[in-house]
N, C-alpha and C. Protein backbone atom coordinates (compact mmCIF):
# COMPACT_ATOMS: atom_id res chain seq x y z
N UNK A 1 0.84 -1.19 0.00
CA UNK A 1 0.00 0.00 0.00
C UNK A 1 0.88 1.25 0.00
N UNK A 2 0.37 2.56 -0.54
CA UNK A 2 1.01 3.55 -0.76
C UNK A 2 0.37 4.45 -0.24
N UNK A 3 0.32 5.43 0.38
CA UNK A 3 -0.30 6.51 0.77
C UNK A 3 0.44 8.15 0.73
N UNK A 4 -0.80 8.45 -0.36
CA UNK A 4 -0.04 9.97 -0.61
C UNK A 4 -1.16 11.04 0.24
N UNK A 5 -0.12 11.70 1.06
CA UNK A 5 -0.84 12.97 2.09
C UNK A 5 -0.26 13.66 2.27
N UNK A 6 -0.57 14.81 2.57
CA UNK A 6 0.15 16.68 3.18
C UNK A 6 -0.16 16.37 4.42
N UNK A 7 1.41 16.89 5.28
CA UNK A 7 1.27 17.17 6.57
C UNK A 7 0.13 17.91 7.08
N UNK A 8 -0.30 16.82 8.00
CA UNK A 8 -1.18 17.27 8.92
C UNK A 8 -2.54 17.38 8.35
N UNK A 9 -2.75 17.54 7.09
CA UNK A 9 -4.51 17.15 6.45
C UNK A 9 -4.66 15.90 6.70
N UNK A 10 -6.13 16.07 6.18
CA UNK A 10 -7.38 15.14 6.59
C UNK A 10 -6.21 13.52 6.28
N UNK A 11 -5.45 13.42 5.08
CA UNK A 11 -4.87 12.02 5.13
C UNK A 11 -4.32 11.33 6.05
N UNK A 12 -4.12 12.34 7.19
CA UNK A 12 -3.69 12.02 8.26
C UNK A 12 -4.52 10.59 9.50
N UNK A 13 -5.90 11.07 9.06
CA UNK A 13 -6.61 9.93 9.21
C UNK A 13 -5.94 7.83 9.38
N UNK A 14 -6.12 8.35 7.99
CA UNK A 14 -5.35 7.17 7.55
C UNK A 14 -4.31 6.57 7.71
N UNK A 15 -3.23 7.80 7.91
CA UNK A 15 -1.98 7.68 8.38
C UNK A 15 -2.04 7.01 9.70
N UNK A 16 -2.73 7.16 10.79
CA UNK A 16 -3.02 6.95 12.06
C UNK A 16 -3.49 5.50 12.14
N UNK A 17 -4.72 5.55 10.93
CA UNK A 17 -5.21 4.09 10.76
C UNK A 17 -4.21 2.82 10.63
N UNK A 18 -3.66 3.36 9.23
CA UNK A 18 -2.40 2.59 8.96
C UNK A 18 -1.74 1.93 10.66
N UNK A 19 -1.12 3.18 10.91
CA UNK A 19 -0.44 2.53 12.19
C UNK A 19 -0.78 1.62 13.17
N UNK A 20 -2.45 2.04 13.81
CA UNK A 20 -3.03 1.28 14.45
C UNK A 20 -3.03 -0.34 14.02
N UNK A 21 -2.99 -0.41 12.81
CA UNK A 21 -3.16 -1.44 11.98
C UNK A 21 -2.10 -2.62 11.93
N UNK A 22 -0.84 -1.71 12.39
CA UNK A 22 0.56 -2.24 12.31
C UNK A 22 0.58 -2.81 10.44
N UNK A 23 -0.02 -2.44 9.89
CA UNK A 23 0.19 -2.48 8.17
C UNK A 23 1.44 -1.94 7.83
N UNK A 24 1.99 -2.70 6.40
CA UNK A 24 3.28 -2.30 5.83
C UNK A 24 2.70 -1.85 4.91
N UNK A 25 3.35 -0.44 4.97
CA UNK A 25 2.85 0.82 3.82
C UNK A 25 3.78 1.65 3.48
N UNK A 26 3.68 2.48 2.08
CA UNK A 26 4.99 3.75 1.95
C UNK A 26 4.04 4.96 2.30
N UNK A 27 4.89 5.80 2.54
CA UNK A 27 3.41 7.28 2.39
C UNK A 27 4.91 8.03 1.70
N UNK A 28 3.94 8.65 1.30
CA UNK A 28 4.27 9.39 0.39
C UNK A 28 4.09 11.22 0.53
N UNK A 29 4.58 11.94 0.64
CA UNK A 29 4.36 13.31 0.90
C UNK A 29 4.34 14.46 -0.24
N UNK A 30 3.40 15.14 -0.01
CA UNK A 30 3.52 16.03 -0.97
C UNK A 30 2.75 17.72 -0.75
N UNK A 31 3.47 18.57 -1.31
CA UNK A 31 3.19 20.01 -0.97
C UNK A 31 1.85 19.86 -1.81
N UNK A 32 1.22 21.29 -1.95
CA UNK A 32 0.21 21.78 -1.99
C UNK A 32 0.34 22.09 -3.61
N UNK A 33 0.93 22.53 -4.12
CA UNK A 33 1.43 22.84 -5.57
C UNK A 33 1.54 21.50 -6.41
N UNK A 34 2.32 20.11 -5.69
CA UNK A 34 2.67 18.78 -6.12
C UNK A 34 0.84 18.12 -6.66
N UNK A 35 -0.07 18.21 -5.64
CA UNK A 35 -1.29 18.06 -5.87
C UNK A 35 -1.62 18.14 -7.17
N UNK A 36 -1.52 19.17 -7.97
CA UNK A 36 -1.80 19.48 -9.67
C UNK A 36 -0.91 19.51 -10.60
N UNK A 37 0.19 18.47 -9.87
CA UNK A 37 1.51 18.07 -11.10
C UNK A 37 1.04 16.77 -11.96
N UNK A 38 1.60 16.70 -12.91
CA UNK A 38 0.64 15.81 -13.47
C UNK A 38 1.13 13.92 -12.84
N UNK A 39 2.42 14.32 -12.67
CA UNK A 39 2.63 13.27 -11.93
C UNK A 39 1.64 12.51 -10.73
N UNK A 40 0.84 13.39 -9.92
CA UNK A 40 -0.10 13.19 -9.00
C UNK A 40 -1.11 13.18 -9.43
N UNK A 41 -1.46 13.99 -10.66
CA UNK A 41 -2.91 13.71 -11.31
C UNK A 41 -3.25 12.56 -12.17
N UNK A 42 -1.87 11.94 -12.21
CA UNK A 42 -1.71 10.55 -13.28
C UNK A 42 -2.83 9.69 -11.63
N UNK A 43 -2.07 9.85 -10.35
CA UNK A 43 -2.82 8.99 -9.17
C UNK A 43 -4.16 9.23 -9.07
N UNK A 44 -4.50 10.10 -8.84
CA UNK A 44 -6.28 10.84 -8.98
C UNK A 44 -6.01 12.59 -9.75
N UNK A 45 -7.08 11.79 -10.85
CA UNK A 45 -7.24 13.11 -11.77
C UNK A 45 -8.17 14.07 -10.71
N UNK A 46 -8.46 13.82 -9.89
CA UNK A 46 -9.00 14.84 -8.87
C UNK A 46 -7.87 16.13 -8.01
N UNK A 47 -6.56 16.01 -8.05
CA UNK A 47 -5.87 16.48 -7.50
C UNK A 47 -6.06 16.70 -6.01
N UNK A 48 -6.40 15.81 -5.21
CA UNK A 48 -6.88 15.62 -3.38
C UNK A 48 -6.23 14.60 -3.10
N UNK A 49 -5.93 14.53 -1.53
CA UNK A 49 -5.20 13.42 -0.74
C UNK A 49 -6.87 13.19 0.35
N UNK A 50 -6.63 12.69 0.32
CA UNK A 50 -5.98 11.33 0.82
C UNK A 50 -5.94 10.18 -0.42
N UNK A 51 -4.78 9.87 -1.25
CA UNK A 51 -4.97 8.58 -2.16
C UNK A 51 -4.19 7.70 -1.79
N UNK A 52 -4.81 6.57 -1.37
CA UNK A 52 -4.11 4.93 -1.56
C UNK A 52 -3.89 4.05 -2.63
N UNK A 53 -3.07 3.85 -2.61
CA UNK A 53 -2.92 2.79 -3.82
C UNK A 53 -2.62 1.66 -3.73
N UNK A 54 -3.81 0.39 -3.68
CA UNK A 54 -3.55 -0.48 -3.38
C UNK A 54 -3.69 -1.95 -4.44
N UNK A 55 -2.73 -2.67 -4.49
CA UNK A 55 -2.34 -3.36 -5.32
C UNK A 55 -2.49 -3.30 -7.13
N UNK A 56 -1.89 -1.74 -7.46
CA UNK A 56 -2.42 -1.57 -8.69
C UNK A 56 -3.14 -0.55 -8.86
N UNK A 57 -4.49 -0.49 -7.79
CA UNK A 57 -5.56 0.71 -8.27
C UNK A 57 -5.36 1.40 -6.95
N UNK A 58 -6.37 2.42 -7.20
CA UNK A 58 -6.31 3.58 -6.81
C UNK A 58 -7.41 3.94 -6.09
N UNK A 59 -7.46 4.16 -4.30
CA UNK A 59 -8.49 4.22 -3.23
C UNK A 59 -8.30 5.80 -3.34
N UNK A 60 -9.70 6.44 -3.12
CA UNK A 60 -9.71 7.95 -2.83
C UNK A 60 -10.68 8.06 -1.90
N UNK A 61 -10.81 9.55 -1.46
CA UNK A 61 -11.89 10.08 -0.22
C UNK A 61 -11.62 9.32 0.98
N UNK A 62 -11.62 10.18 2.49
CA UNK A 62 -11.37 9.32 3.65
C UNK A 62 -12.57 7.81 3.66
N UNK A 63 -13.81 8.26 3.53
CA UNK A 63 -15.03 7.20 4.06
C UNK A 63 -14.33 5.40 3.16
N UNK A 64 -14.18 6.07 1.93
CA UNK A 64 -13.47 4.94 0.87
C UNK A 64 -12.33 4.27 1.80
N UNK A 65 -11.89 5.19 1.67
CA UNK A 65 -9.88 4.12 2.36
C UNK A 65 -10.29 3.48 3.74
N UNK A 66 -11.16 4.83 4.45
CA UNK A 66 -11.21 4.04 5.76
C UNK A 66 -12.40 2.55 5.74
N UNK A 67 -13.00 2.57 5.05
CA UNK A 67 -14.03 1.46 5.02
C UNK A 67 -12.79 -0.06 3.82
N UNK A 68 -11.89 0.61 3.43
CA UNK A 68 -11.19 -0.77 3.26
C UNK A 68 -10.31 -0.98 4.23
N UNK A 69 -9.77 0.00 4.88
CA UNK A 69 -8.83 -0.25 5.87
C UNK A 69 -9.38 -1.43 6.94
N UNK A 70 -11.03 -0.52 6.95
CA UNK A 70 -11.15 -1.51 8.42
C UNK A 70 -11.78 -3.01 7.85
N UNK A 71 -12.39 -3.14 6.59
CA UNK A 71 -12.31 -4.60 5.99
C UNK A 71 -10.54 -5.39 6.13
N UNK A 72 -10.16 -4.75 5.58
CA UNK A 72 -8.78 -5.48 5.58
C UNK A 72 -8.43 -6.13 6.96
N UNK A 73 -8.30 -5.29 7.93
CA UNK A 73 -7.86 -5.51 8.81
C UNK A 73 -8.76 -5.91 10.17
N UNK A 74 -9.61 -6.78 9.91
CA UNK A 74 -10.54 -6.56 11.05
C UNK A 74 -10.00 -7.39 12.59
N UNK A 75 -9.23 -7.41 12.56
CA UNK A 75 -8.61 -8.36 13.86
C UNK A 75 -8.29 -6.90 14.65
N UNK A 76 -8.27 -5.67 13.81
CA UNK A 76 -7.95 -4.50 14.67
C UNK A 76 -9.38 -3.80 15.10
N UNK A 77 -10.54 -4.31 14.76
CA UNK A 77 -11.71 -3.95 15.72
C UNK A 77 -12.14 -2.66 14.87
N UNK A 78 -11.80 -1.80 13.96
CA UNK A 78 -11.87 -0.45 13.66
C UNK A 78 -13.11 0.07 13.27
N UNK A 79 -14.62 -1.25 13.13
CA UNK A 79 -15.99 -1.01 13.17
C UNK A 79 -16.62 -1.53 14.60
N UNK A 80 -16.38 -1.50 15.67
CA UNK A 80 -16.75 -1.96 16.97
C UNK A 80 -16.62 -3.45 17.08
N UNK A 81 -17.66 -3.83 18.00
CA UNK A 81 -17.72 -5.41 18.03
C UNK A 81 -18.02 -6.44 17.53
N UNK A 82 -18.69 -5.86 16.50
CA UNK A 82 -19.10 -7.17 15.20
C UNK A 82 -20.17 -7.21 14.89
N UNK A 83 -20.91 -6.22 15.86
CA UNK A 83 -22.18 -6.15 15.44
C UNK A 83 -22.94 -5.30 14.61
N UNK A 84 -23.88 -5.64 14.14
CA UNK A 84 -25.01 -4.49 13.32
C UNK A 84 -25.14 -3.10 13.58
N UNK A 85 -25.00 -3.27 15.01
CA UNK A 85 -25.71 -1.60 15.89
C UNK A 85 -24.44 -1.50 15.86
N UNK A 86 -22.83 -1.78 16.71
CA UNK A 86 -21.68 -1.40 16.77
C UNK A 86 -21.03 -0.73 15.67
N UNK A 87 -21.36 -1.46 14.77
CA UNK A 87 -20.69 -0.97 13.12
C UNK A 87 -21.44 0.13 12.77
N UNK A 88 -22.95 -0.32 12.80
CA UNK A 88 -23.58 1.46 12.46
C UNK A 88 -23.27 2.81 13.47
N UNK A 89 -22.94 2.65 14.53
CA UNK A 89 -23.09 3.36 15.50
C UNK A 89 -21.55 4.35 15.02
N UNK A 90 -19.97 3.27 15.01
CA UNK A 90 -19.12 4.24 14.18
C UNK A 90 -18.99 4.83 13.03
N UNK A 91 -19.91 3.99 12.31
CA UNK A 91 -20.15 4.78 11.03
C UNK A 91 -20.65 6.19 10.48
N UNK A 92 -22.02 6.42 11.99
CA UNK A 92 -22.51 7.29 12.38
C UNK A 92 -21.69 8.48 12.66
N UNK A 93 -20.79 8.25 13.42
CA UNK A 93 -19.72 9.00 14.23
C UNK A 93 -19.00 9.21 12.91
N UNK A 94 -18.67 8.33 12.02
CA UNK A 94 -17.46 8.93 10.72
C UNK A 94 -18.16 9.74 10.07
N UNK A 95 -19.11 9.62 9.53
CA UNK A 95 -20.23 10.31 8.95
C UNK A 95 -19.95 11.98 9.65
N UNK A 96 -20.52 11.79 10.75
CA UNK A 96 -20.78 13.23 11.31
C UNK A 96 -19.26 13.88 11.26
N UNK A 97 -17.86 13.29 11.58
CA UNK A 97 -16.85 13.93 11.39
C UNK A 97 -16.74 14.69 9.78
N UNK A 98 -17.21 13.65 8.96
CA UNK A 98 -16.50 13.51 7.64
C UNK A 98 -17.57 14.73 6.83
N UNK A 99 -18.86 14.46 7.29
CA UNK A 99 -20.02 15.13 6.51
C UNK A 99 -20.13 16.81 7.54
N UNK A 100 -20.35 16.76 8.51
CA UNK A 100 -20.48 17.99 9.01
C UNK A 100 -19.27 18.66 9.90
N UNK A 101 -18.47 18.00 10.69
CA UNK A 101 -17.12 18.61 10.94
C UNK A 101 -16.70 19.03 9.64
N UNK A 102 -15.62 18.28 9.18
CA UNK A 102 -14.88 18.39 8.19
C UNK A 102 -14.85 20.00 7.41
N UNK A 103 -16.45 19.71 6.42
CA UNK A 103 -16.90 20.93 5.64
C UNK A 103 -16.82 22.05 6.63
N UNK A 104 -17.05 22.14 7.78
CA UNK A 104 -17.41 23.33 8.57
C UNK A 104 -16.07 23.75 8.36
N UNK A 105 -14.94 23.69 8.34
CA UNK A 105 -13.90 24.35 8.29
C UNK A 105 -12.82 25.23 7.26
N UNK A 106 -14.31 24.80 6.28
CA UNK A 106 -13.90 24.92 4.63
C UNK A 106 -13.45 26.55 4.44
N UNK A 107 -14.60 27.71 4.79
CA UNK A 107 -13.94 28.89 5.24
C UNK A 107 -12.87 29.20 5.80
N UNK A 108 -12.47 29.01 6.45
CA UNK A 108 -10.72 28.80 7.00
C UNK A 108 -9.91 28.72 6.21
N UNK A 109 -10.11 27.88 5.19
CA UNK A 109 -9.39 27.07 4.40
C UNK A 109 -9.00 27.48 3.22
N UNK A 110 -10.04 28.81 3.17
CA UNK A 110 -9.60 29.80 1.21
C UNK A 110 -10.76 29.50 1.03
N UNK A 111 -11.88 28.63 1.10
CA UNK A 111 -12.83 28.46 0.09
C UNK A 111 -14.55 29.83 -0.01
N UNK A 112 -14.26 30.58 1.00
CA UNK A 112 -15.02 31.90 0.70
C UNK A 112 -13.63 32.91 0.09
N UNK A 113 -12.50 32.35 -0.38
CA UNK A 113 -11.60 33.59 -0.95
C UNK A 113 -11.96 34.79 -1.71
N UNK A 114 -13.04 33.83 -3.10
CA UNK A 114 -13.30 34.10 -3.95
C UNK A 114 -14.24 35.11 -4.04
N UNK A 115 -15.30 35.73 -2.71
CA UNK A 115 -15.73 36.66 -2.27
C UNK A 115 -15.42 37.96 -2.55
N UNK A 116 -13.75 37.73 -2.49
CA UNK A 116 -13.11 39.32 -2.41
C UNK A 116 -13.44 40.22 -1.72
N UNK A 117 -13.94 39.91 -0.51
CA UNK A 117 -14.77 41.47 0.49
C UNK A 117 -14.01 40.49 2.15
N UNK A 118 -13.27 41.55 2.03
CA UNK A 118 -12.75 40.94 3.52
C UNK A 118 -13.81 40.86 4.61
N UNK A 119 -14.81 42.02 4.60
CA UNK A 119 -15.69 41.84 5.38
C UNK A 119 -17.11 40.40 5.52
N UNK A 120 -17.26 40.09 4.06
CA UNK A 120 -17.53 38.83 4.07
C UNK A 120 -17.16 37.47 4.45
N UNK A 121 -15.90 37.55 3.36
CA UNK A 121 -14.86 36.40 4.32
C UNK A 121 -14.83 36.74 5.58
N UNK A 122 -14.59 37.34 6.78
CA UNK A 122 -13.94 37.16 7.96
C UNK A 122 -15.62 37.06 8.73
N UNK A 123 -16.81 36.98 8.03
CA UNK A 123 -18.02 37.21 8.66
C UNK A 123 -18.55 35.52 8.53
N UNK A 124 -17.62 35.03 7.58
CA UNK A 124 -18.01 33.63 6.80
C UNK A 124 -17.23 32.51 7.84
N UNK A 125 -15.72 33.19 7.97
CA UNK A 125 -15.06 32.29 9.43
C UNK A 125 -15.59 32.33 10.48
N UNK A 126 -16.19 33.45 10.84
CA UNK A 126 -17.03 33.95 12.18
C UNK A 126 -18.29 32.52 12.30
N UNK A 127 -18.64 32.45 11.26
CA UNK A 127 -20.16 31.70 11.12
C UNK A 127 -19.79 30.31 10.98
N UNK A 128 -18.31 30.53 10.33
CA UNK A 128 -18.04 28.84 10.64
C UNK A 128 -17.54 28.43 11.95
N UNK A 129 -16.72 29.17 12.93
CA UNK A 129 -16.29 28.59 14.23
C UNK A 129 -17.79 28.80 14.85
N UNK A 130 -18.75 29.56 14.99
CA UNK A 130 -19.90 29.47 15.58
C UNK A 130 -20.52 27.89 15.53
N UNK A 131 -20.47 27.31 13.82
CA UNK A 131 -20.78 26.29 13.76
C UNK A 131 -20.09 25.09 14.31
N UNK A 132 -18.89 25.22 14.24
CA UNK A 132 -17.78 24.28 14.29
C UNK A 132 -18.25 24.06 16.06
N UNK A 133 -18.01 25.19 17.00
CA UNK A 133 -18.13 24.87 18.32
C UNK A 133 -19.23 24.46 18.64
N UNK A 134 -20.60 24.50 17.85
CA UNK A 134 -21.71 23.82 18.48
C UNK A 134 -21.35 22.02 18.04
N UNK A 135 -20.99 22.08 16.86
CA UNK A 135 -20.56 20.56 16.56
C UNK A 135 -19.94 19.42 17.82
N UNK A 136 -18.24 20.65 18.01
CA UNK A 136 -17.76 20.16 18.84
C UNK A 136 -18.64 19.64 20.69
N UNK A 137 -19.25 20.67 20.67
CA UNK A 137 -20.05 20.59 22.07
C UNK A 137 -20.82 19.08 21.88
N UNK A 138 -21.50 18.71 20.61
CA UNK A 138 -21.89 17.89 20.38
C UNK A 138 -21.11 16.21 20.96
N UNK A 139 -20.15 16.67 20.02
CA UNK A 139 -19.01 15.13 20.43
C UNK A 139 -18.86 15.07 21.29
N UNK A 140 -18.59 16.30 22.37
CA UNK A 140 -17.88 16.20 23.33
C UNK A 140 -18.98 16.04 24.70
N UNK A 141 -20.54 15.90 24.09
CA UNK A 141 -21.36 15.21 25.31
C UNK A 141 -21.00 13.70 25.08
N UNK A 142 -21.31 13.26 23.37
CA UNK A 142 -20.70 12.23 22.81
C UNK A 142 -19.89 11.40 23.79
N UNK A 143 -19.12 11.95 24.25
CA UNK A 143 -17.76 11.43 24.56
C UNK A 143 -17.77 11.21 26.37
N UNK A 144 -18.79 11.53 26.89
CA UNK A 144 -19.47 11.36 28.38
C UNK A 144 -19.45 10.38 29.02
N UNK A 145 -18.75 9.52 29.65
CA UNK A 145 -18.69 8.09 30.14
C UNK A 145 -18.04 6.91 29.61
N UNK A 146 -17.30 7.18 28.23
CA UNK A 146 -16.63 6.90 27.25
C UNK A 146 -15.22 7.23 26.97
N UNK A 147 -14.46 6.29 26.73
CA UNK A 147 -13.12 7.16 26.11
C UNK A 147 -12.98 6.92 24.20
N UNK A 148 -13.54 6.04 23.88
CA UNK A 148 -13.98 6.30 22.86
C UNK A 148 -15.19 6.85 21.87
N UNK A 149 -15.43 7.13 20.75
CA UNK A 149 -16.70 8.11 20.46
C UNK A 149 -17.82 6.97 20.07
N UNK A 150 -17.54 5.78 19.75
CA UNK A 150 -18.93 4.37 20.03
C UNK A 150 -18.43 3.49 20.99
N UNK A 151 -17.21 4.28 21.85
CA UNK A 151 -17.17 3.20 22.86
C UNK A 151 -16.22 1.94 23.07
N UNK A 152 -15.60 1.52 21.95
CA UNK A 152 -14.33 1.42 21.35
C UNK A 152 -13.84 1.75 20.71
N UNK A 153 -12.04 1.34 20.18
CA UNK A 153 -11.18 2.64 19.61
C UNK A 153 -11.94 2.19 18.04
N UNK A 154 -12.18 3.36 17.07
CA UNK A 154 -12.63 3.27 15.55
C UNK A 154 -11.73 4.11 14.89
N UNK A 155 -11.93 4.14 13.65
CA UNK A 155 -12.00 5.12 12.76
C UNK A 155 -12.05 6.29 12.63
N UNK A 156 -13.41 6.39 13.13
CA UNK A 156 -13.98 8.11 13.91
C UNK A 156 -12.84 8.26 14.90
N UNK A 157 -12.39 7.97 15.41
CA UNK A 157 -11.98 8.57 16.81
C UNK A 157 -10.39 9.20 16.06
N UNK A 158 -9.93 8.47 15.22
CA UNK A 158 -8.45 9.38 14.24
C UNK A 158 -9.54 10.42 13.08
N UNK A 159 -10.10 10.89 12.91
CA UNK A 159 -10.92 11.35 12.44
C UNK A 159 -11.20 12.52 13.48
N UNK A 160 -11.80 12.70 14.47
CA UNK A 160 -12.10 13.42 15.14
C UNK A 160 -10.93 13.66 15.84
N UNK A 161 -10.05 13.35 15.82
CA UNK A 161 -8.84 13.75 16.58
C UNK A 161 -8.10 14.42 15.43
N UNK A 162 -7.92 14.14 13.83
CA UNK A 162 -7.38 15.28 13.27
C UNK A 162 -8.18 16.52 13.00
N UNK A 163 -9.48 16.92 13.45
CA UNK A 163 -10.16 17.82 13.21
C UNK A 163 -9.87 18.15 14.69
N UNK A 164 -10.33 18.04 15.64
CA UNK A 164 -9.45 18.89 16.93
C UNK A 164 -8.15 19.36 16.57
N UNK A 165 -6.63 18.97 15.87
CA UNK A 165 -5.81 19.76 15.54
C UNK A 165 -6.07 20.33 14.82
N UNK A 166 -7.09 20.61 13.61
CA UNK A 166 -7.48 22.07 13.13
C UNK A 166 -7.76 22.78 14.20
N UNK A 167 -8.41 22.64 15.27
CA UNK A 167 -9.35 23.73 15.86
C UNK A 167 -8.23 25.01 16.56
N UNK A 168 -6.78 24.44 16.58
CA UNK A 168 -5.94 25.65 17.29
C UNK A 168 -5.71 26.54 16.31
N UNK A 169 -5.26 26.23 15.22
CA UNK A 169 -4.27 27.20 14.36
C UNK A 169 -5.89 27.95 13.64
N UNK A 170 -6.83 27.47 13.44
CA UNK A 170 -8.19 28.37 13.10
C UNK A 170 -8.74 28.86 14.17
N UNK A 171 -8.42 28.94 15.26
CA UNK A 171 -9.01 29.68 16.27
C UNK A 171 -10.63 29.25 16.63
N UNK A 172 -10.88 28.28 16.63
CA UNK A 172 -12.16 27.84 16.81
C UNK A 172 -12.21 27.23 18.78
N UNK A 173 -12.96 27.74 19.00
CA UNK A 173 -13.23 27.50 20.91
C UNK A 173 -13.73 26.43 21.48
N UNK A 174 -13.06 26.21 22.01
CA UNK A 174 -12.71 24.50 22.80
C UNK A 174 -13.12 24.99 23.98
N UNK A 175 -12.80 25.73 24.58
CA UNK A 175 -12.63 26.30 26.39
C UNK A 175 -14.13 25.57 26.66
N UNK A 176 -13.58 24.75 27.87
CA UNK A 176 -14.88 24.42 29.06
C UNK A 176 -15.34 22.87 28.30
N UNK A 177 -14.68 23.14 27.35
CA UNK A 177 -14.77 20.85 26.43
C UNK A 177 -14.45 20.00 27.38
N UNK A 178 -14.59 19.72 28.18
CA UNK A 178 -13.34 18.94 29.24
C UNK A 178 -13.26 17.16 28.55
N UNK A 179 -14.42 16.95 27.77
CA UNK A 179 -13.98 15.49 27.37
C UNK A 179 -13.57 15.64 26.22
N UNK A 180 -13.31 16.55 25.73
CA UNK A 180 -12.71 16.23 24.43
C UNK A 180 -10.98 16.52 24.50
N UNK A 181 -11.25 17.45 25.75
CA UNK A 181 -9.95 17.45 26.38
C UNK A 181 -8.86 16.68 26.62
N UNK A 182 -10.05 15.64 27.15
CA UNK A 182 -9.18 14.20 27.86
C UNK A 182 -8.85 13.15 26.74
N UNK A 183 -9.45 13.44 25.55
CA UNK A 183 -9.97 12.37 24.48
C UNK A 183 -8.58 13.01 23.11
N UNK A 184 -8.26 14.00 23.14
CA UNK A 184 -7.32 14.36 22.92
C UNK A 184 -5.76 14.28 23.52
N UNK A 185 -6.07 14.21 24.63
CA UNK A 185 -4.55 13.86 25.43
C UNK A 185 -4.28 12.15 25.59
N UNK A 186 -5.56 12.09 25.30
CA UNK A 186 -5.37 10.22 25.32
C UNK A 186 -5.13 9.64 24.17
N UNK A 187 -5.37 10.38 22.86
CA UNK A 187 -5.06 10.04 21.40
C UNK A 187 -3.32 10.40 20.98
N UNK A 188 -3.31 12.00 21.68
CA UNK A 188 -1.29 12.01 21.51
C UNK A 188 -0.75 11.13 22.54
N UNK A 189 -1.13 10.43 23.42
CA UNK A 189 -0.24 9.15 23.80
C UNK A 189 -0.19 8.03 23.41
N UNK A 190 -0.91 8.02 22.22
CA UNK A 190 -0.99 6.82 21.53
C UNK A 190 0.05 6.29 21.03
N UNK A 191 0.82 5.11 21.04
CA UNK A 191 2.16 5.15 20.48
C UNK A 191 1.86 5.00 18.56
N UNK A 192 0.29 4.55 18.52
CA UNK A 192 0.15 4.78 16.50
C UNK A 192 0.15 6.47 16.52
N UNK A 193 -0.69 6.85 17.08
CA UNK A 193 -0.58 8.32 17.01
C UNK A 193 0.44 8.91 17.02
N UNK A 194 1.43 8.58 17.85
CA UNK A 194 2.13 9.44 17.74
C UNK A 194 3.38 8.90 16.15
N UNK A 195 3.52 7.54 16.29
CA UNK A 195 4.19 7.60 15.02
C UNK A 195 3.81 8.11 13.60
N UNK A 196 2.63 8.12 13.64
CA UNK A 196 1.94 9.15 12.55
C UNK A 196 2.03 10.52 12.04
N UNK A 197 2.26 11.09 13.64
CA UNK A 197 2.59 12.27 13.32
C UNK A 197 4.05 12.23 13.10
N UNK A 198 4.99 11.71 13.65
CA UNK A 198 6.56 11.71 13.39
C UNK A 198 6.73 11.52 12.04
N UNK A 199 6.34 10.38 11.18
CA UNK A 199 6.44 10.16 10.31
C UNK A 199 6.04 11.35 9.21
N UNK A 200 5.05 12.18 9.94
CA UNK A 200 4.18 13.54 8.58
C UNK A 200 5.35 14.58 9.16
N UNK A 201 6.07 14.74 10.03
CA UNK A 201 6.89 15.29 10.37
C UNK A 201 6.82 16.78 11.40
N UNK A 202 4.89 15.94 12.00
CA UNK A 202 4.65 17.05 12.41
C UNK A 202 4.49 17.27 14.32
N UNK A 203 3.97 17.64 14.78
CA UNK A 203 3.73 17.48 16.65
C UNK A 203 2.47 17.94 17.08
């Protein structure tokens, strides 16, 4: 398996997965400019990471990689306990990272650039950390009696832990989270976690 990702984006997911997984993989790194070389667009004519490449073809979008990851590997538990409700229940949880976290941060990100009215853009980030922190408040009842987000370690839970490291450098408000607090300090002691990040070269 191959995995091409930018420090510290969403591929990071995977990166984490990978590890948990103890899987033999290359990753592969690449700037922001490399994305629309054609060399990378030969991998996905989409120019986006997270892409895997596995035996030949070519895995894209987190929900994709992570739903083969955790087929592949199921001795690592990464859809709960085996059951119907367990499996839907993290799926649920990836979903809500992937479908409504995620996008909420898209303003941040350049994608109201195109506005050209600073007063719009900076009214558009405003409306996205508004959103972003009710989200978070969400998980973080979520996360109430639990150290994982269905209760064992998943998918979602490297998922929701690389969207908490967006939330510093965008300025989005955490203060008074206290479980997401703990759910975060318990994910950077992870020894996959943390080789994940060593490896993206980041802290």
């Amino acid at each position: 398996m191959k995995l091409y990702y930018m420090p510290g984006a969403c591929p990071l997911v995977a990166h984490i997965t990978l590890e948990w997984a103890g899987a033999t993989y290359e990753a592969v790194r690449l700037s922001h400019a490399e994305l629309k070389a054609p060399e990378f667009l030969a991998v996905n004519p989409l120019g986006a990471v997270p892409a895997l490449e596995v035996d030949g073809r070519v895995l894209t979008q987190n929900t994709g990689i992570l739903a083969y990851l955790s087929a592949t590997f199921p001795e690592a538990k990464f859809e709960g306990d085996g059951s119907a409700l367990s499996r839907a229940e993290v799926w649920s949880w990836l979903g809500f990272c992937n479908s409504d976290v995620h996008p909420a941060f898209k303003p941040m990100f350049g994608a109201t650039s195109y506005l050209e009215d600073e007063q719009a853009i900076t009214k558009s980030k405003d409306e996205a950390r508004r959103r972003l922190r009710g989200l978070f408040e969400y998980a973080d009842k979520g996360l109430t009696g639990r150290d994982w987000l269905a209760g064992t370690r998943s998918v979602a839970d490297a998922y929701l832990y690389v969207l908490l490291r967006w939330s510093g450098p965008t300025n989005v408000d955490l203060s008074g989270l206290d479980q997401l607090a703990r759910f975060r300090a318990k994910m950077e002691a992870d020894p996959g976690v943390q080789r994940a990040l060593a490896a993206q070269g980041i802290s």
